[in-house]
C-alpha atoms as a PDB file:
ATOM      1  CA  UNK A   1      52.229   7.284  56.270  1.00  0.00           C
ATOM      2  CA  UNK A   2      53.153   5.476  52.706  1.00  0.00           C
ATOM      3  CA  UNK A   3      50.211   3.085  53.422  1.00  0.00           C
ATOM      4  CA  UNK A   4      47.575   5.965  53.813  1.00  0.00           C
ATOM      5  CA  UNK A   5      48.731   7.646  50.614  1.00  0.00           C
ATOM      6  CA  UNK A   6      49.163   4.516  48.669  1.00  0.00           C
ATOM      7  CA  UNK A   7      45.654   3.843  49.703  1.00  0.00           C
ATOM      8  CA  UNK A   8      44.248   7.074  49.211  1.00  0.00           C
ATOM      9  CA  UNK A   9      45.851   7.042  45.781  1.00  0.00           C
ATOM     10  CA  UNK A  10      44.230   3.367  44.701  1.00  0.00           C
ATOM     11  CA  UNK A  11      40.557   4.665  46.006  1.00  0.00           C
ATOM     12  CA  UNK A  12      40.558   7.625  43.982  1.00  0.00           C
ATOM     13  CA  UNK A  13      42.354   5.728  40.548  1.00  0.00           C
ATOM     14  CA  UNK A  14      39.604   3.588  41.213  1.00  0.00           C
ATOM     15  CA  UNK A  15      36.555   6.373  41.347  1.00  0.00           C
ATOM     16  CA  UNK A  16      38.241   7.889  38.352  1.00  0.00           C
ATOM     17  CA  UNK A  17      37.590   4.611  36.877  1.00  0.00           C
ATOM     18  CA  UNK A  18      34.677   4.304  37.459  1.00  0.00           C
ATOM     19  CA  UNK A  19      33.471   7.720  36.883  1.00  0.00           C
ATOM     20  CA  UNK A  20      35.415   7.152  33.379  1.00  0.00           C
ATOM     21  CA  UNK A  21      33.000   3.907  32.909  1.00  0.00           C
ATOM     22  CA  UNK A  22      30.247   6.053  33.441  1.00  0.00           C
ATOM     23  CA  UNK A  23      31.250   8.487  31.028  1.00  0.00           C
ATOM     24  CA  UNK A  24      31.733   5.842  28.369  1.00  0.00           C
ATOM     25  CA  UNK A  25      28.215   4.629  29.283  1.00  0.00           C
ATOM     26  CA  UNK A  26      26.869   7.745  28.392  1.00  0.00           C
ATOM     27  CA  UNK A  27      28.331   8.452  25.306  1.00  0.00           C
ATOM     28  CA  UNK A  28      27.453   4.797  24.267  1.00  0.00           C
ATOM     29  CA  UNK A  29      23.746   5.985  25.086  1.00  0.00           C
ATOM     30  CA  UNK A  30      23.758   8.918  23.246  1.00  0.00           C
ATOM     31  CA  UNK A  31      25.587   7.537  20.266  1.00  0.00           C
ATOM     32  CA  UNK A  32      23.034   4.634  19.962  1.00  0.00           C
ATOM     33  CA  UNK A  33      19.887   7.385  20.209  1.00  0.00           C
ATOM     34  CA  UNK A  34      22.026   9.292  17.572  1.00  0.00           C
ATOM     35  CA  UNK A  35      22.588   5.794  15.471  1.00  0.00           C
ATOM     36  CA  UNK A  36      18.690   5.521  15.869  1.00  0.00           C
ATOM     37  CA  UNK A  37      17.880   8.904  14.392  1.00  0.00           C
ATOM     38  CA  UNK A  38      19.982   8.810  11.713  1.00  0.00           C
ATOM     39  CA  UNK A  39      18.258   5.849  10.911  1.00  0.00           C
ATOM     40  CA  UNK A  40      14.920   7.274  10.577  1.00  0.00           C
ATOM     41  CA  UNK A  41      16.299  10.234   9.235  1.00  0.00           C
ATOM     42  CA  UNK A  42      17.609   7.906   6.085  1.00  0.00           C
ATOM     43  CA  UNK A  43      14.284   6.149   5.897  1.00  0.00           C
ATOM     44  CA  UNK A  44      12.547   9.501   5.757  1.00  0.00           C
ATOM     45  CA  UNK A  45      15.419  10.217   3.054  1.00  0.00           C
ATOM     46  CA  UNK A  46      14.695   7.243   0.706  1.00  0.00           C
ATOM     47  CA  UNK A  47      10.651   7.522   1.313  1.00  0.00           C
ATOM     48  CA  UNK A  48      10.999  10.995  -0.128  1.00  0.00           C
ATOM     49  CA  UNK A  49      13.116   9.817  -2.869  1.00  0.00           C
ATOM     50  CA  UNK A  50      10.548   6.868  -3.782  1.00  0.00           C
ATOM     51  CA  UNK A  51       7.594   9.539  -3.734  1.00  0.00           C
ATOM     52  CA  UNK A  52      10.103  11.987  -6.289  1.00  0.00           C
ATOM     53  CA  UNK A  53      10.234   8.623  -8.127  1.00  0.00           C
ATOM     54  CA  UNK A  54       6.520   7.848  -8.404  1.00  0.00           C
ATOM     55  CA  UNK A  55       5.874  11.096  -8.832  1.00  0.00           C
ATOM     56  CA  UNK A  56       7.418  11.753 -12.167  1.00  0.00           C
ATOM     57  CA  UNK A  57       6.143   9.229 -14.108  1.00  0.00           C
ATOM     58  CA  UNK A  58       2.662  10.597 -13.409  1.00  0.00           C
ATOM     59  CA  UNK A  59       3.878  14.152 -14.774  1.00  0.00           C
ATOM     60  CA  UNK A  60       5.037  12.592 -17.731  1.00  0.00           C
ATOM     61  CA  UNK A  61       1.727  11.466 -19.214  1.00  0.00           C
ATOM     62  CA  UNK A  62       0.403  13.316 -22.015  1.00  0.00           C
ATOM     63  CA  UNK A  63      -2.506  15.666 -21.587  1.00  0.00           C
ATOM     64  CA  UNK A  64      -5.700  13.566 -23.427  1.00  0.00           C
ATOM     65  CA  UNK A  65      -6.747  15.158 -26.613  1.00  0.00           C
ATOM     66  CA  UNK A  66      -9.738  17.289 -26.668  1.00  0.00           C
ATOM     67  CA  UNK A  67     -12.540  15.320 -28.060  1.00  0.00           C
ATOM     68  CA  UNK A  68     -14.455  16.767 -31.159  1.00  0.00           C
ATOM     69  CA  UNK A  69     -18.341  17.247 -31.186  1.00  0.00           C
ATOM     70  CA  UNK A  70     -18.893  16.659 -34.585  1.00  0.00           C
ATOM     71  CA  UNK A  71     -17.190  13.984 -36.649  1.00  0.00           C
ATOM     72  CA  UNK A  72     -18.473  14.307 -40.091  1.00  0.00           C
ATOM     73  CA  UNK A  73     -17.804  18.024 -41.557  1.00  0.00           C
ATOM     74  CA  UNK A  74     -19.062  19.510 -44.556  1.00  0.00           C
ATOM     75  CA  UNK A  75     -17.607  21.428 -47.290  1.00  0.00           C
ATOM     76  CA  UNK A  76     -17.870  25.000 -47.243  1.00  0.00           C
ATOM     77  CA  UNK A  77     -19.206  25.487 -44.156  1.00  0.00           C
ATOM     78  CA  UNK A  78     -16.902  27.093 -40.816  1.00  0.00           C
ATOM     79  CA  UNK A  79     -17.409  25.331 -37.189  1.00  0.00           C
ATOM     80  CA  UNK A  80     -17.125  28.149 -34.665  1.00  0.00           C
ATOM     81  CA  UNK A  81     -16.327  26.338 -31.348  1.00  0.00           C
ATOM     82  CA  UNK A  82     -17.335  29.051 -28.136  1.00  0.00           C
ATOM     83  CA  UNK A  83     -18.732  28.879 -24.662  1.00  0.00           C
ATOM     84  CA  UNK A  84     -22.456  28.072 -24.257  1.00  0.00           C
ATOM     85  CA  UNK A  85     -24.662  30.740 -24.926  1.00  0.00           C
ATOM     86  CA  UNK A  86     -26.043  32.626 -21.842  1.00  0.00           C
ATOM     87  CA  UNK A  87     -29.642  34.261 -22.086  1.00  0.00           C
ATOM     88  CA  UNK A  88     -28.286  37.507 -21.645  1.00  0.00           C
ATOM     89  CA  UNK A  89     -25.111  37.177 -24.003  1.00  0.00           C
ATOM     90  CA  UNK A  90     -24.435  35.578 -27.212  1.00  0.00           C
ATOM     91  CA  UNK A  91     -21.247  34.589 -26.020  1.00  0.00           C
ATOM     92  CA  UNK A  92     -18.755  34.860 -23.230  1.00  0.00           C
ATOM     93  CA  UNK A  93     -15.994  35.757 -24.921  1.00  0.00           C
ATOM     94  CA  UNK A  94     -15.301  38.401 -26.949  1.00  0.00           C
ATOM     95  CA  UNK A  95     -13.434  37.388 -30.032  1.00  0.00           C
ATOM     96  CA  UNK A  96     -15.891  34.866 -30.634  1.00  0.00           C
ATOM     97  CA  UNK A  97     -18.289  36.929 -30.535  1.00  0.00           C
ATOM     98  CA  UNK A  98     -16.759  39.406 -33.160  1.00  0.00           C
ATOM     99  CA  UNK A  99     -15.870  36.517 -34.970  1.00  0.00           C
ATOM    100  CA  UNK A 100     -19.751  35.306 -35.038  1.00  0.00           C
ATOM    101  CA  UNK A 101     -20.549  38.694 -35.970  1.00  0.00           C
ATOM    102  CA  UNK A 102     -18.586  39.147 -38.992  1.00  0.00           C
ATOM    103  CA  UNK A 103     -19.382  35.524 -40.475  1.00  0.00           C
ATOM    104  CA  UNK A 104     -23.041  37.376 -40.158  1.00  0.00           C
ATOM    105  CA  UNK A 105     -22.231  40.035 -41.858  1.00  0.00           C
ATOM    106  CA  UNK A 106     -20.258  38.333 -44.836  1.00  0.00           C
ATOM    107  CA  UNK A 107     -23.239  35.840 -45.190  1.00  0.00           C
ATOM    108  CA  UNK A 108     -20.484  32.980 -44.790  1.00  0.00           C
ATOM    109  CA  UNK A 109     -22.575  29.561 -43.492  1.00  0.00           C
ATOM    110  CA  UNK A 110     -21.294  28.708 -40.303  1.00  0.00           C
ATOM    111  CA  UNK A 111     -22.451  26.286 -37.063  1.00  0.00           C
END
């Protein structure tokens, strides 16, 4: 009777074993896939970072001046600068077009 349970007892350390082997397996599996994504979860990291990077430099450029249409003024005379005249309205907006108005008025030359 000593032999059976001896046995009996080496046969199931043994499938503990082994089911403990498997178990280890597993995890190793499941660590690597989790090794793998944190991998491409730090590549996605520092891709985003570069773009940030790149991306800030280009925000940092000053806005280009506005260009001028004429270059050679003359004394005495006011440049009113406005929206395009429409063929229904003098002008688009409306403090340029009180501003027309009263250089009109005050017979002050003005382009």
């Amino acid at each position: 009777m000593t032999t059976e349970t001896e046995t009996k007892a080496v046969e199931q350390s043994e499938e503990k074993k082994e089911e403990v082997k498997e178990e280890v397996k597993k995890e190793e599996t499941e660590n690597t896939e989790e090794k793998t994504d944190d991998k491409a979860e730090k590549s996605d990291k520092e891709k985003k970072e570069e773009e940030k990077k790149e991306a800030k430099p280009k925000k940092e450029q000053p806005a280009p001046k506005p260009a001028v249409h004429k270059q050679d003024f003359e004394k005495d005379v006011v440049y009113l600068y406005q929206f395009t005249r429409t063929p229904v309205l003098p002008s688009l907006s409306p403090y340029c077009l009180k501003v027309e108005t009263w250089l009109r008025l005050a017979g002050i030359k003005y382009e």
